[in-house]
C-alpha atoms as a PDB file:
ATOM      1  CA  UNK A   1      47.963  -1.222  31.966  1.00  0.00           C
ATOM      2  CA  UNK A   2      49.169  -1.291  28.155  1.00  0.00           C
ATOM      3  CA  UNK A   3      47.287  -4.627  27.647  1.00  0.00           C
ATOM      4  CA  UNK A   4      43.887  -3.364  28.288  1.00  0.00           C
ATOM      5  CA  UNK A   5      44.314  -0.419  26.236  1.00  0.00           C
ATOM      6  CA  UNK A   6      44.563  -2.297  22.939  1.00  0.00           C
ATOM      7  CA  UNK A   7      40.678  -3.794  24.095  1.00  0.00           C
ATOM      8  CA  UNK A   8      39.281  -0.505  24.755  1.00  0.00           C
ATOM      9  CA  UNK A   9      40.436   1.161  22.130  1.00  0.00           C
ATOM     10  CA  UNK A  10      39.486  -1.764  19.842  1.00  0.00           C
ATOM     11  CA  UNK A  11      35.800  -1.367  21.517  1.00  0.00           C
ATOM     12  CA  UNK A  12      35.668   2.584  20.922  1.00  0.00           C
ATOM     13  CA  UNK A  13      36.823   2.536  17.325  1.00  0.00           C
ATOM     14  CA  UNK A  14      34.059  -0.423  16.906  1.00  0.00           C
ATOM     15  CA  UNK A  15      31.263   2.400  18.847  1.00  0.00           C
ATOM     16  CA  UNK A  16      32.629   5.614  16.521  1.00  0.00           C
ATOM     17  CA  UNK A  17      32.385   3.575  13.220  1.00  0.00           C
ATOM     18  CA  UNK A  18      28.626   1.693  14.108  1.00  0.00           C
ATOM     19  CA  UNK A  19      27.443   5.038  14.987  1.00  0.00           C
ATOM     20  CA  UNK A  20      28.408   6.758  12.214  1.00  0.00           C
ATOM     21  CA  UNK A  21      27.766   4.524   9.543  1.00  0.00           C
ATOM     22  CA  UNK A  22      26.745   4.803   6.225  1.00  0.00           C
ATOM     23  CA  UNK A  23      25.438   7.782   5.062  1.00  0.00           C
ATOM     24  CA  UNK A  24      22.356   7.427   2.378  1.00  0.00           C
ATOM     25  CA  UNK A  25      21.409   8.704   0.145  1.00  0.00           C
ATOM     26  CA  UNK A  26      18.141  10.378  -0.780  1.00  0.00           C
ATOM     27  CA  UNK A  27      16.229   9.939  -3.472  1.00  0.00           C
ATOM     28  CA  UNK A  28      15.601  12.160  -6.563  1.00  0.00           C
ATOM     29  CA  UNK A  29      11.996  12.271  -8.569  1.00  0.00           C
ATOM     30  CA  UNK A  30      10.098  13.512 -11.200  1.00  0.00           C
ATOM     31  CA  UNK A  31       6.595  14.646  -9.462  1.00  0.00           C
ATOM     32  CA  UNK A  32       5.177  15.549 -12.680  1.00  0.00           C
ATOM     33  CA  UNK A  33       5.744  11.311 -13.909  1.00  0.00           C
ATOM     34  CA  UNK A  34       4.123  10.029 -10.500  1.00  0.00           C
ATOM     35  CA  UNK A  35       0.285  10.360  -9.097  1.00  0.00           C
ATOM     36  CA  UNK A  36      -0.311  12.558  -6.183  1.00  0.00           C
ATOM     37  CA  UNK A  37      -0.587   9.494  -4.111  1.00  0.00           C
ATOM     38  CA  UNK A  38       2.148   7.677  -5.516  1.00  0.00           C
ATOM     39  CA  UNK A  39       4.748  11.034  -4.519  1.00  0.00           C
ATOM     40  CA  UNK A  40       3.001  11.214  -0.924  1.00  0.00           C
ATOM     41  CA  UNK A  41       3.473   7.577  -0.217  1.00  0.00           C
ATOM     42  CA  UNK A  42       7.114   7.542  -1.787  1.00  0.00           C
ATOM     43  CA  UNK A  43       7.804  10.300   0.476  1.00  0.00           C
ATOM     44  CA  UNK A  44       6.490   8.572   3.699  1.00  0.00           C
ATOM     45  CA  UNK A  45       7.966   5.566   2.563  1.00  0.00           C
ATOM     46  CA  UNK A  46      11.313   6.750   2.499  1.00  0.00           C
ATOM     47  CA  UNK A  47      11.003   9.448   5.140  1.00  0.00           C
ATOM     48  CA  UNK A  48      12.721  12.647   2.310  1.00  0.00           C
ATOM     49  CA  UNK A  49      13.071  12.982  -1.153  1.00  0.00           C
ATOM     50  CA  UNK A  50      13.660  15.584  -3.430  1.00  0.00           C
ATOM     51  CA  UNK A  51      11.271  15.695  -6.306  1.00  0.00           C
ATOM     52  CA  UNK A  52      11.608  17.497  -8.952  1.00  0.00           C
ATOM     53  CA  UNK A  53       8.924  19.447 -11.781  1.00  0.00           C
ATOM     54  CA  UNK A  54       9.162  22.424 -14.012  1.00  0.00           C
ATOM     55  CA  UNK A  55       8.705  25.956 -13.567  1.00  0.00           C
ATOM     56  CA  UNK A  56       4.914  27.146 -14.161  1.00  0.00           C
ATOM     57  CA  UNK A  57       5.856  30.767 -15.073  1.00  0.00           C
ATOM     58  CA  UNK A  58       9.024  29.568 -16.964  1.00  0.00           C
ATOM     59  CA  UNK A  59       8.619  25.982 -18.754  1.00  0.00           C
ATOM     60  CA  UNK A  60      12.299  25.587 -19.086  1.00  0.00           C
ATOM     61  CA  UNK A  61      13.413  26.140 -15.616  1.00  0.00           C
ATOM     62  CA  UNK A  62      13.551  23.162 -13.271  1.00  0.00           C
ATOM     63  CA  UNK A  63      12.467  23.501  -9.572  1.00  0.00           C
ATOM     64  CA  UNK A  64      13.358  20.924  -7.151  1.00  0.00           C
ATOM     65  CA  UNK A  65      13.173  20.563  -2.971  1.00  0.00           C
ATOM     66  CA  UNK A  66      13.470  18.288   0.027  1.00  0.00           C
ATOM     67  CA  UNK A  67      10.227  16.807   0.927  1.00  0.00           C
ATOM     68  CA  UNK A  68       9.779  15.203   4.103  1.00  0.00           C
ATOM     69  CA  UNK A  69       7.051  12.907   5.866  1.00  0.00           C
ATOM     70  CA  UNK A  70       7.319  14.219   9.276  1.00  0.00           C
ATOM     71  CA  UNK A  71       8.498  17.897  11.034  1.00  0.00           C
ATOM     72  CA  UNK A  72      11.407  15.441  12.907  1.00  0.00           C
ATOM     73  CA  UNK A  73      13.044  14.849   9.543  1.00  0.00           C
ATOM     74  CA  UNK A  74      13.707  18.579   9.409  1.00  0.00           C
ATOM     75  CA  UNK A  75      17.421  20.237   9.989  1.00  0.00           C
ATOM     76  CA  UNK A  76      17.384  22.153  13.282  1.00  0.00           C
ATOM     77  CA  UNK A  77      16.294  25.339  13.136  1.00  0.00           C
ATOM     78  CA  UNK A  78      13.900  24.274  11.098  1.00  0.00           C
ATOM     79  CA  UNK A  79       9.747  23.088  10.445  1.00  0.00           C
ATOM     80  CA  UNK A  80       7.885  21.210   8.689  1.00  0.00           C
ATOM     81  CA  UNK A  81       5.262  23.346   6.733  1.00  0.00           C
ATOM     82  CA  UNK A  82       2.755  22.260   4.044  1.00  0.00           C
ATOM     83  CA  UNK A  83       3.265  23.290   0.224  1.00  0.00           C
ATOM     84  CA  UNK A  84       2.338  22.032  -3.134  1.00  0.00           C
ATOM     85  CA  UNK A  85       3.858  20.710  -5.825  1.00  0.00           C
ATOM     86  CA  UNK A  86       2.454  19.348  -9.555  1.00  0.00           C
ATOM     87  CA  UNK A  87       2.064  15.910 -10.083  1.00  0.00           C
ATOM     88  CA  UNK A  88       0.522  13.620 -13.023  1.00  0.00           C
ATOM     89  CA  UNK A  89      -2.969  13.748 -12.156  1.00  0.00           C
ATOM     90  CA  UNK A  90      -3.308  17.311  -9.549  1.00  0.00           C
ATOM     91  CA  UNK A  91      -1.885  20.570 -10.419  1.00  0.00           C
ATOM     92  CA  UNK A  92      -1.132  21.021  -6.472  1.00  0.00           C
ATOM     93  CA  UNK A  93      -0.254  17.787  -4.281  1.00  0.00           C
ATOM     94  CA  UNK A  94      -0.268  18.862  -0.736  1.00  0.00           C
ATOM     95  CA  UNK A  95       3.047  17.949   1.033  1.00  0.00           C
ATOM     96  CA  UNK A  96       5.474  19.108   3.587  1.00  0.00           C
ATOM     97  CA  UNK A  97       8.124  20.809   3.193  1.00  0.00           C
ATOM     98  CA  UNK A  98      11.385  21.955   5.881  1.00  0.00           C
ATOM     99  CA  UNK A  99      11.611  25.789   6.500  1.00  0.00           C
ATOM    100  CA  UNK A 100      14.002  28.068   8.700  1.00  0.00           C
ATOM    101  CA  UNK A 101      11.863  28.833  11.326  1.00  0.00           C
ATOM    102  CA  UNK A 102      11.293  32.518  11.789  1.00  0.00           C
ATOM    103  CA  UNK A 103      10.871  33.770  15.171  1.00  0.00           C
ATOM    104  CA  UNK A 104       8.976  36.448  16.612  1.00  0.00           C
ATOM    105  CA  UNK A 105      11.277  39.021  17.106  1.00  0.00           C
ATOM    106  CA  UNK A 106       8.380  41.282  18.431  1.00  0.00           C
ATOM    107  CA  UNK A 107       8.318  41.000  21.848  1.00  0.00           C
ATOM    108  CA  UNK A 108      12.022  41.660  22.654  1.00  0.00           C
ATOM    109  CA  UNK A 109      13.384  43.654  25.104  1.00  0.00           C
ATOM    110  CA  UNK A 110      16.125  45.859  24.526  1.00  0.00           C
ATOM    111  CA  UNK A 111      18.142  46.559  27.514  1.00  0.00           C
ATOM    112  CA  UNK A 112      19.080  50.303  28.056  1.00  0.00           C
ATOM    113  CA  UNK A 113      21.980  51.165  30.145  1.00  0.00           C
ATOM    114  CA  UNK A 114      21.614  55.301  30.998  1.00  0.00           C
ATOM    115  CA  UNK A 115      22.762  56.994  33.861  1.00  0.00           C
END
């Protein structure tokens, strides 16, 4: 019994570590240095990345988010939803970007227990 334990074990350490893996890391730009097209295709190239551009109302402060190239890429709980950001050559590059997901809360029933 002891001498096929060594095996299996040997087998499900092999499993745990291929499916965990590596984990990558995600890339960081500059939107404002890169064409609209050039951001969009870096972002469906590589699935996410953050980019990164200054404030509009406040020069000096530096905004940056998760972009993503499809709603599946998003954390659970979570959507895809379209927003803009500036880049080189547009003032607002359409892309998507991962929000909680509100739901609507309007249609609940609240459960009375009277006499």
């Amino acid at each position: 019994m002891l001498r096929y334990a060594a095996p299996i074990l040997g087998v499900l350490v092999t499993g745990v570590l291929a499916f965990t893996g590596q984990a990558e890391a995600i890339s960081r730009y500059n939107s404002t240095a890169m064409s609209c097209a050039a951001v969009q295709g870096r972002i469906a190239a590589e699935g996410a990345a953050i980019m990164r551009y200054r404030s509009q109302r406040n020069p000096s402060l530096t905004l940056y988010d998760r972009y993503v190239a499809h709603g599946y890429l998003c954390p659970a709980g979570h959507r895809a939803v379209r927003s803009h950001i500036p880049t080189a050559d547009r003032a607002s590059c359409p892309v998507l970007h991962c929000k909680p997901e509100m739901r609507d809360r309007s249609n609940r029933r609240f459960w009375l227990f009277g006499d």
